[in-house]
Protein backbone atom coordinates (compact mmCIF):
# COMPACT_ATOMS: atom_id res chain seq x y z
CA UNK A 1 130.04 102.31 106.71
CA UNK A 2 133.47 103.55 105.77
CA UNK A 3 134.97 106.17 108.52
CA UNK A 4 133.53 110.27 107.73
CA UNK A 5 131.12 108.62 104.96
CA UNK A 6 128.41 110.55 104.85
CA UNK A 7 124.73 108.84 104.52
CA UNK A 8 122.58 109.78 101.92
CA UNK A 9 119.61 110.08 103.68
CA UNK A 10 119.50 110.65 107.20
CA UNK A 11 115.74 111.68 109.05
CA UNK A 12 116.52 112.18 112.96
CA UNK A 13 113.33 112.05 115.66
CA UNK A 14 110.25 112.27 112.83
CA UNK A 15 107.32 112.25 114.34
CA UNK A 16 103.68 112.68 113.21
CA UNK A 17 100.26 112.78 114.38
CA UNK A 18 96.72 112.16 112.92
CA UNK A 19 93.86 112.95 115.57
CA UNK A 20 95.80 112.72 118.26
CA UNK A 21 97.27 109.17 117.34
CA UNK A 22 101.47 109.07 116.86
CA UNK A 23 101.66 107.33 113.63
CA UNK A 24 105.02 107.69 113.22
CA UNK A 25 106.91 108.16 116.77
CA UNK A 26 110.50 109.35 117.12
CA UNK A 27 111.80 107.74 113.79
CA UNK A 28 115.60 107.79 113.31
CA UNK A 29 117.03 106.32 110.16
CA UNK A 30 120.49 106.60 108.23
CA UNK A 31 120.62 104.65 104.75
CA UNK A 32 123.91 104.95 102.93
CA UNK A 33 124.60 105.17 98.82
CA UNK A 34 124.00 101.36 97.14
CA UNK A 35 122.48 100.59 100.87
CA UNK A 36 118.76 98.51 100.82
CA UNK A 37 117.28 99.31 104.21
CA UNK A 38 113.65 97.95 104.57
CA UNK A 39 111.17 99.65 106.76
CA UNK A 40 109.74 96.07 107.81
CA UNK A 41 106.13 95.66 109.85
CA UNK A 42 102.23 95.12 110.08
CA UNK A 43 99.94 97.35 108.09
CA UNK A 44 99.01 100.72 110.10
CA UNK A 45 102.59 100.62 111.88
CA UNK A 46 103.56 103.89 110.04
CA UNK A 47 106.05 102.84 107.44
CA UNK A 48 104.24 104.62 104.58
CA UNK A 49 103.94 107.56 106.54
CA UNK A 50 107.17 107.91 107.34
CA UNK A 51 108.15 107.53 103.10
CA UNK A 52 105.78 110.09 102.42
CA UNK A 53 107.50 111.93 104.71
CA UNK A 54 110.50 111.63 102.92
CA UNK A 55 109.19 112.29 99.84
CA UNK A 56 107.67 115.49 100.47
CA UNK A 57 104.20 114.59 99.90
CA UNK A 58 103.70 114.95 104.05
CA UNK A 59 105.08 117.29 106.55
CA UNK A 60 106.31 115.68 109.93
CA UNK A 61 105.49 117.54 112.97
CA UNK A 62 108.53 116.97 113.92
CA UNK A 63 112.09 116.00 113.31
CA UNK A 64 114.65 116.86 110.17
CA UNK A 65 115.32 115.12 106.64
CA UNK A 66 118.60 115.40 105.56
CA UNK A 67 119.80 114.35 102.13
CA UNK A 68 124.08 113.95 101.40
CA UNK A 69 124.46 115.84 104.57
CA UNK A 70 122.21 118.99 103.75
CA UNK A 71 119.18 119.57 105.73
CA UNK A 72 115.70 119.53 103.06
CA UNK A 73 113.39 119.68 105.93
CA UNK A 74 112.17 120.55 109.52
CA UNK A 75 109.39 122.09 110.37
CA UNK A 76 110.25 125.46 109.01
CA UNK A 77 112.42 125.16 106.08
CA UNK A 78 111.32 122.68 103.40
CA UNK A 79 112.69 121.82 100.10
CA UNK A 80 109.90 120.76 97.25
CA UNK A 81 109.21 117.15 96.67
CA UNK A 82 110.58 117.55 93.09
CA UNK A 83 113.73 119.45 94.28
CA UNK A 84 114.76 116.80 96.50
CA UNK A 85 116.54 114.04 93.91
CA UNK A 86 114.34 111.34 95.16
CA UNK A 87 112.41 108.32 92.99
CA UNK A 88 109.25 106.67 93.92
CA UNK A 89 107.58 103.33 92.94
CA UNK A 90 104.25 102.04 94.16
CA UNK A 91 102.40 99.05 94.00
CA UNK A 92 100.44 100.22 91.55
CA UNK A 93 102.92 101.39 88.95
CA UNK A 94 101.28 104.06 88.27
CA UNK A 95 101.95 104.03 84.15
CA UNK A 96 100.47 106.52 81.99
CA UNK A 97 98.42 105.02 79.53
CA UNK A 98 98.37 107.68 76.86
CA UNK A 99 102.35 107.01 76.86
CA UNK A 100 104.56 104.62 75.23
CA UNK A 101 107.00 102.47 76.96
CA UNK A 102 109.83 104.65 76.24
CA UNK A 103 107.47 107.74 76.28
CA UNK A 104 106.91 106.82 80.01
CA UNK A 105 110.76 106.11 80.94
CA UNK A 106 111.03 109.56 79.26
CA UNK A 107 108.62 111.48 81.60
CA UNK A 108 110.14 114.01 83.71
CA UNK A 109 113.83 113.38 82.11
CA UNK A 110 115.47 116.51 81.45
CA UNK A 111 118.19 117.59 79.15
CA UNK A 112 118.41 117.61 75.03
CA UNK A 113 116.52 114.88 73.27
CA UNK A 114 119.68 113.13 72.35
CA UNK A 115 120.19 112.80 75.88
CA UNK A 116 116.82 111.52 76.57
CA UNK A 117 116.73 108.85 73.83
CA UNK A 118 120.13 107.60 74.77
CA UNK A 119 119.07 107.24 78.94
CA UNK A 120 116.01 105.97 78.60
CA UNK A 121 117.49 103.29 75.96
CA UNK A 122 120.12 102.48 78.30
CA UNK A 123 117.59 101.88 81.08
CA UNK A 124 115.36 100.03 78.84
CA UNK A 125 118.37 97.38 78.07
CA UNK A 126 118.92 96.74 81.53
CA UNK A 127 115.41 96.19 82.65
CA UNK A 128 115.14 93.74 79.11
CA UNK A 129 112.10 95.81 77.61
CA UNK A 130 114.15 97.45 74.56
CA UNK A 131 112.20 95.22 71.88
CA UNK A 132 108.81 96.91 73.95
CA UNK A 133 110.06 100.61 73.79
CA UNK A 134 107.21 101.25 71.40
CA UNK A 135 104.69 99.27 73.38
CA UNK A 136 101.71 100.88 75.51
CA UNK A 137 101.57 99.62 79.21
CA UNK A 138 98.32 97.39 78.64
CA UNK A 139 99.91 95.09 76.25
CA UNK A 140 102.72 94.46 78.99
CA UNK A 141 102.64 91.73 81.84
CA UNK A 142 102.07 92.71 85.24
CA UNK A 143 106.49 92.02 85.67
CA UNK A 144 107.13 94.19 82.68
CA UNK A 145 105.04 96.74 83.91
CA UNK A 146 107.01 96.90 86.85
CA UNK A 147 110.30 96.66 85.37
CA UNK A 148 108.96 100.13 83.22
CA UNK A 149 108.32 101.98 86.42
CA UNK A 150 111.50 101.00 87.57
CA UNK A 151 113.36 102.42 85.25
CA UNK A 152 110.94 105.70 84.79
CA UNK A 153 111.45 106.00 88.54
CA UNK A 154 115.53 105.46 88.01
CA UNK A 155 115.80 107.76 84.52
CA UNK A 156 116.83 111.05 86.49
CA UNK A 157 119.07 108.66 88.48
CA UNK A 158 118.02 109.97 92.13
CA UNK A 159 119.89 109.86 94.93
CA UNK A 160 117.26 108.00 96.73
CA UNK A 161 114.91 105.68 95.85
CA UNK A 162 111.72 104.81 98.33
CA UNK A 163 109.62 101.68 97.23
CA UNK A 164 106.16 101.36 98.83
CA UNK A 165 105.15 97.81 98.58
CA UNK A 166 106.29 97.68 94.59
CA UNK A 167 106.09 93.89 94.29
CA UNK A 168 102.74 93.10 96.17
CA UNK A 169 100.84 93.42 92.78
CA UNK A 170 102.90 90.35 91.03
CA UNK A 171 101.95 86.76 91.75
CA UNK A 172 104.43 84.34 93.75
CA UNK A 173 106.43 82.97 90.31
CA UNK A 174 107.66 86.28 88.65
CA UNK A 175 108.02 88.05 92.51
CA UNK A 176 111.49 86.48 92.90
CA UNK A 177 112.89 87.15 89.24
CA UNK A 178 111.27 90.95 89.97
CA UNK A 179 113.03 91.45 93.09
CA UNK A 180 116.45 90.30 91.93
CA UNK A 181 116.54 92.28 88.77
CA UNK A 182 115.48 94.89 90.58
CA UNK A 183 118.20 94.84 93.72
CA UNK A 184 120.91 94.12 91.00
CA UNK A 185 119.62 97.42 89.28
CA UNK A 186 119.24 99.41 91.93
CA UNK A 187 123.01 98.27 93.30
CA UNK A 188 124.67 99.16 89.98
CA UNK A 189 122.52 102.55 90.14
CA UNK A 190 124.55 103.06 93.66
CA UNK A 191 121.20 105.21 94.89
CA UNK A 192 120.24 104.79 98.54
CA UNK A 193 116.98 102.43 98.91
CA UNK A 194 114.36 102.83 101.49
CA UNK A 195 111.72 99.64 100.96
CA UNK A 196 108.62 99.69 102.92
CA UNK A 197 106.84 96.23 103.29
CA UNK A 198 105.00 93.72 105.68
CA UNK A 199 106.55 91.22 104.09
CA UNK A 200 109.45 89.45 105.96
CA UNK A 201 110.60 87.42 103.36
CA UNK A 202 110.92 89.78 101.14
CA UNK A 203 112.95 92.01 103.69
CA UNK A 204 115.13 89.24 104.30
CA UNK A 205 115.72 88.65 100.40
CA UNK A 206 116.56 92.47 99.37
CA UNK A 207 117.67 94.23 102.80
CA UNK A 208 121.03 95.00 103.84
CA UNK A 209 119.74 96.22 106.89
CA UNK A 210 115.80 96.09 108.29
CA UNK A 211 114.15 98.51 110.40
CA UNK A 212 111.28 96.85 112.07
CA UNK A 213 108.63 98.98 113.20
CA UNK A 214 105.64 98.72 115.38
CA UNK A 215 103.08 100.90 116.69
CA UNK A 216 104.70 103.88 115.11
CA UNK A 217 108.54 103.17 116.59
CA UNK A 218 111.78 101.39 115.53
CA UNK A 219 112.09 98.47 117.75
CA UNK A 220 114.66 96.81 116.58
CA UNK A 221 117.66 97.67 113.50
CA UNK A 222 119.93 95.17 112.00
CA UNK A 223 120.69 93.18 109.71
CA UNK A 224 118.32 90.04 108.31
CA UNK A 225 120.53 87.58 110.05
CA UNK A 226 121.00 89.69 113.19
CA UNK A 227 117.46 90.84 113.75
CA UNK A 228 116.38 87.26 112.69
CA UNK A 229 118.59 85.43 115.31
CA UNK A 230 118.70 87.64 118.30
CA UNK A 231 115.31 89.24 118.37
CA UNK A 232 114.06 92.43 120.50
CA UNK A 233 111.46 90.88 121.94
CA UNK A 234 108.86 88.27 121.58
CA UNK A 235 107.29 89.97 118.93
CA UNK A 236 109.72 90.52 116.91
CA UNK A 237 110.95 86.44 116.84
CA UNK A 238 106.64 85.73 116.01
CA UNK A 239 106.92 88.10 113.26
CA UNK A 240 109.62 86.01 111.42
CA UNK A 241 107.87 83.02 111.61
CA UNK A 242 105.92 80.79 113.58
CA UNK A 243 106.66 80.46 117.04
CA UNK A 244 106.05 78.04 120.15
CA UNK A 245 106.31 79.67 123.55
CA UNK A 246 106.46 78.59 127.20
CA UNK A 247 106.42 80.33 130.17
CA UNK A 248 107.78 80.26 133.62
CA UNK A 249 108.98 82.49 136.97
CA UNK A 250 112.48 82.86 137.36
CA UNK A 251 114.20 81.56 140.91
CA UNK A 252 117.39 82.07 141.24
CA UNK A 253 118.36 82.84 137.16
CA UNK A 254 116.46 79.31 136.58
CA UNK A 255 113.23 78.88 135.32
CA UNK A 256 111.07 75.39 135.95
CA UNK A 257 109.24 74.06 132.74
CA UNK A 258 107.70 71.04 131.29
CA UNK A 259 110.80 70.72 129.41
CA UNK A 260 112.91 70.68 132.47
CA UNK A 261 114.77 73.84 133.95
CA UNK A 262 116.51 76.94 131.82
CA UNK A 263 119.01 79.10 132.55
CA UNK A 264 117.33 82.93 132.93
CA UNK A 265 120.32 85.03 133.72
CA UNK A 266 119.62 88.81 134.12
CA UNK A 267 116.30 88.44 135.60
CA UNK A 268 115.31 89.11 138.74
CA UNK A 269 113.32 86.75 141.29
CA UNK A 270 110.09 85.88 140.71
CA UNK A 271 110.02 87.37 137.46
CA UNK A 272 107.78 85.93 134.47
CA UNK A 273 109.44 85.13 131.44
CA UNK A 274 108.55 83.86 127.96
CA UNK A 275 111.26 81.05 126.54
CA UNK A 276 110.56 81.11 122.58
CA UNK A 277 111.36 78.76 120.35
CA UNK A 278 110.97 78.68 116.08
CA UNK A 279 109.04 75.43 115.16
CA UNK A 280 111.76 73.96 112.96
CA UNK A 281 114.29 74.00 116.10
CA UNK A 282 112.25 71.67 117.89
CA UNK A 283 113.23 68.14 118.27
CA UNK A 284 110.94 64.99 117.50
CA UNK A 285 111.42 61.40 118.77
CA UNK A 286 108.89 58.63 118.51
CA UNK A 287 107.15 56.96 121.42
CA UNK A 288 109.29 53.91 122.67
CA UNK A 289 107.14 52.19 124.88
CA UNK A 290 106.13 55.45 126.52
CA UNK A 291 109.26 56.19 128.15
CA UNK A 292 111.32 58.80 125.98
CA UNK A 293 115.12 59.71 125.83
CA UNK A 294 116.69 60.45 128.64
CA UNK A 295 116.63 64.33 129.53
CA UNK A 296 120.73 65.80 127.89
CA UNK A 297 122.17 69.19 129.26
CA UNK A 298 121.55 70.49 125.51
CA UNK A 299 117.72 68.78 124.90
CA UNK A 300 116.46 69.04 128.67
CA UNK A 301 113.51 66.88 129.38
CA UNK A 302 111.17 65.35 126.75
CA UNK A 303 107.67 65.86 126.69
CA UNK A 304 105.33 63.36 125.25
CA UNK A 305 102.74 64.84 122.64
CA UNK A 306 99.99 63.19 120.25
CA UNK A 307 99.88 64.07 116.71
CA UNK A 308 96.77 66.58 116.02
CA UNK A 309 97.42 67.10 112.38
CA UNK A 310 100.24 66.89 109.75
CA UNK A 311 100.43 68.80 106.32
CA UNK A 312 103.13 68.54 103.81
CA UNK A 313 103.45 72.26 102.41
CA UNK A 314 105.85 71.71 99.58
CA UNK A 315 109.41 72.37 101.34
CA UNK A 316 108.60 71.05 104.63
CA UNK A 317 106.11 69.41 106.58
CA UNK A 318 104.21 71.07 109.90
CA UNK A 319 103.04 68.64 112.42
CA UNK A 320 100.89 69.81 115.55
CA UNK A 321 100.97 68.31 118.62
CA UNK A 322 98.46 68.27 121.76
CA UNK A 323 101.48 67.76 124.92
CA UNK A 324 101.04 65.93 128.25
CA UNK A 325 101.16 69.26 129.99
CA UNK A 326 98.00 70.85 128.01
CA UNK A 327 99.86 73.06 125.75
CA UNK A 328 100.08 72.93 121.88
CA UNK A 329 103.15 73.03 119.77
CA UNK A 330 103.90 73.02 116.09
CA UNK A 331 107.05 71.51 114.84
CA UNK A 332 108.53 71.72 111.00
CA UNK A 333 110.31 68.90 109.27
CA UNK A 334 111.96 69.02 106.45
CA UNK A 335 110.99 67.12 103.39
CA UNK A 336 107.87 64.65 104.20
CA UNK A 337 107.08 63.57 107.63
CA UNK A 338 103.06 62.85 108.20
CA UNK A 339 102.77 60.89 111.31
CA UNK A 340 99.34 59.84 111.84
CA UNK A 341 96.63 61.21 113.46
CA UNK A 342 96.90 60.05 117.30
CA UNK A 343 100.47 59.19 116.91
CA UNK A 344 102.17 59.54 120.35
CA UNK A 345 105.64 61.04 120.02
CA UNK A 346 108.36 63.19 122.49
CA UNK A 347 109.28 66.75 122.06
CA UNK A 348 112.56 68.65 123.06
CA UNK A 349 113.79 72.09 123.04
CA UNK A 350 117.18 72.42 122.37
CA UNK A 351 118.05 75.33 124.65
CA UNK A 352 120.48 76.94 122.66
CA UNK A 353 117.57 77.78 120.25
CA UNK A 354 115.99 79.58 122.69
CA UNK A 355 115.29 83.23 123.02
CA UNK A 356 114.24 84.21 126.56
CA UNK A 357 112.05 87.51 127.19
CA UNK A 358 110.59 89.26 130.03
CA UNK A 359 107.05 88.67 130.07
C-alpha cells in the first residue's frame, strides 16, 4: 500500500450476534482499489455474514463500514445498500429470465440510452458474450452465465465488488478459465474485491491477500504464500492441505520424538507441543535390510513404516504408512510411486519443514 493511500473499504471491530452466538466476532478488514482479499474458511465461520454486512442487506451490532475513507455505517447512521457503490455476485447468478443478455447487463445502469448500449457492449466484449447479447440466460452455459452476472454486477462500475462463493456452481474444467477471466476483469476494473469461499485453492489462485477466519474471528492475514508457509496455528497449516503431526513435551527448548529430537525454542518446560509437517515434505527411503540411513542434522532419525495403501491421483501419488511407533502417516510423491501393499520402507522429517505449535 502506497504511503497516505486510502483503502477503499475499511470495516473496523464488526461484530454480530444470532441467539446469543457471535457469528461474526471483532472483524477488522482493509481492502485497497484493484486489491483481491479472500475471506477464506469452513462453512458457518461467518464470512457471508460479514459480506452481507457490507452490503447493507444486515446490520452489525457493532463496529463501522467505511467506504474511500467516509463512514456508511455504525450502528446509528447507515447509508442504503443501493447508495453505497457496491456489486454483488452469488453462486447462483441470479439472472432474470424475462431479460435478454444485454437486457440483464443493462439492469440498474443509469444514464441516457446511448450510454447504456455503449457500457453494457463494452462489458459484453470483454467477458466474450457480444455474439449472445440477444440471447436469454437458459440458452447459455453454466460459464457464460457467470461471465453475464459479472458484468451486470460490474456495469455501474462499483467501487467494491463482494463475491459470495460465485464459482462453486461451475464444474472443475471451466472453474479455472472462470476465475482467470474474471481476476483479469476485475483488475482492469481497478474496484476493490472482497471473495468469500471455503475453498483454499481457489483463495490461493485469485487472492492478493487471505483473511482466514474461524469461529467468527480473523486468525490469521497474509498473503497466499505467507499464510501458506508460516501458519497461525495447527489449524490453519491442516486447512491448506493434508497434514501429519507428532507430538512431544519440551525439555530444555528440545523435544524427544520417534524421529529423533527438535529444536522447540520459545517454549517453556514441560510444555506439549504439536511438530506439523505437509505430506509432500516427508522423505521416503526403501527398506535396506532393515537398517535405514543413518539419522543427518537436517533428516533426524528414520522411522521404519509398512505400506497400508497407495493411490495415484493424477498429479501425484499418496502412500499411507502404518510406523514402528503406532502412528500413521501419509506421504505424497510426485508422478507415480505405488509401492505394494506390505512394503516396508523408512520415513524422515526434514526439520526445516516443520511448523511447531503449542498444543
Amino acid at each position: 500500500m502506497a504511503q497516505g493511500e486510502e483503502p477503499r473499504l475499511e470495516i473496523r471491530n464488526i461484530r454480530k450476534a444470532y441467539g446469543g452466538r457471535e457469528v461474526v466476532d471483532d472483524v477488522s478488514l482493509r481492502v485497497m482499489p484493484g486489491q483481491v482479499t479472500c475471506l477464506l474458511g469452513p462453512s458457518g465461520c461467518g464470512k457471508s455474514t460479514t459480506l452481507r454486512i457490507i452490503a447493507g442487506v444486515e446490520m452489525q451490532d457493532s463496529g463501522e463500514i467505511f467506504i474511500d475513507g467516509k463512514l456508511i455505517c455504525d450502528t446509528v447512521f447507515r447509508v442504503p445498500p443501493e447508495r453505497r457503490s457496491v456489486g454483488l455476485m452469488f453462486q447462483d447468478f441470479a439472472l432474470f429470465a424475462h431479460l435478454s443478455v444485454a437486457q440483464n447487463v443493462a439492469f440498474g445502469l443509469g444514464g441516457s440510452r446511448e450510454e447504456k448500449r455503449a457500457r453494457v457492449a463494452e462489458l459484453l466484449e470483454k467477458v466474450g458474450l457480444a455474439r449472445h447479447a440477444d440471447a436469454w440466460p437458459h440458452e447459455l452455459s453454466g460459464g457464460e452465465q457467470q461471465r453475464v452476472a459479472l458484468a451486470r454486477a460490474l456495469a455501474p462500475r462499483p467501487r467494491i465488488m463482494l463475491m459470495d462463493e460465485p464459482f462453486s456452481g461451475l464444474d472443475n474444467r471451466l472453474r479455472d478459465d472462470i476465475r482467470d477471466q474474471t481476476l483479469a476483469l476485475l483488475k482492469e476494473e481497478n474496484a476493490a474485491v472482497l471473495l468469500v469461499t471455503h475453498e483454499p485453492e481457489e483463495a490461493m489462485r485469485m487472492a492478493d491477500e487471505i483473511a482466514l477466519m474461524r469461529a467468527g474471528r480473523i486468525v490469521q492475514k497474509g498473503a497466499p504464500y505467507n499464510i501458506y508457509n508460516a501458519p497461525a496455528d495447527a489449524q490453519a497449516a491442516a486447512f491448506f492441505s493434508d497434514v501429519n503431526e507428532i507430538g512431544g513435551i519440551v525439555k530444555g527448548a528440545l523435544t524427544d520424538t520417534p524421529f529423533g529430537q527438535f529444536l522447540t525454542p520459545g517454549h517453556a518446560d514441560g510444555t506439549r507441543v504439536r511438530i506439523v509437517i505437509r505430506p509432500q515434505h516427508l522423505k521416503i527411503d526403501f527398506d535396506r535390510a532393515g537398517k535405514g540411513p543413518a539419522p543427518t542434522l537436517e533428516h533426524g532419525s528414520w522411522v521404519r513404516g509398512v505400506v497400508e495403501r497407495a493411490r495415484f491421483i493424477g498429479k501425484e501419488s499418496l502412500v499411507e504408512f502404518r510406523m514402528d511407533y503406532g502412528g500413521r502417516l501419509r506421504a505424497s510423491v510426485p508422478s507415480v510411486f505405488l509401492p505394494a501393499e506390505g512394503t516396508a520402507m523408512w520415513i524422515a522429517w526434514p526439520r526445516q519443514r516443520c511448523f511447531i505449535f503449542a498444543d
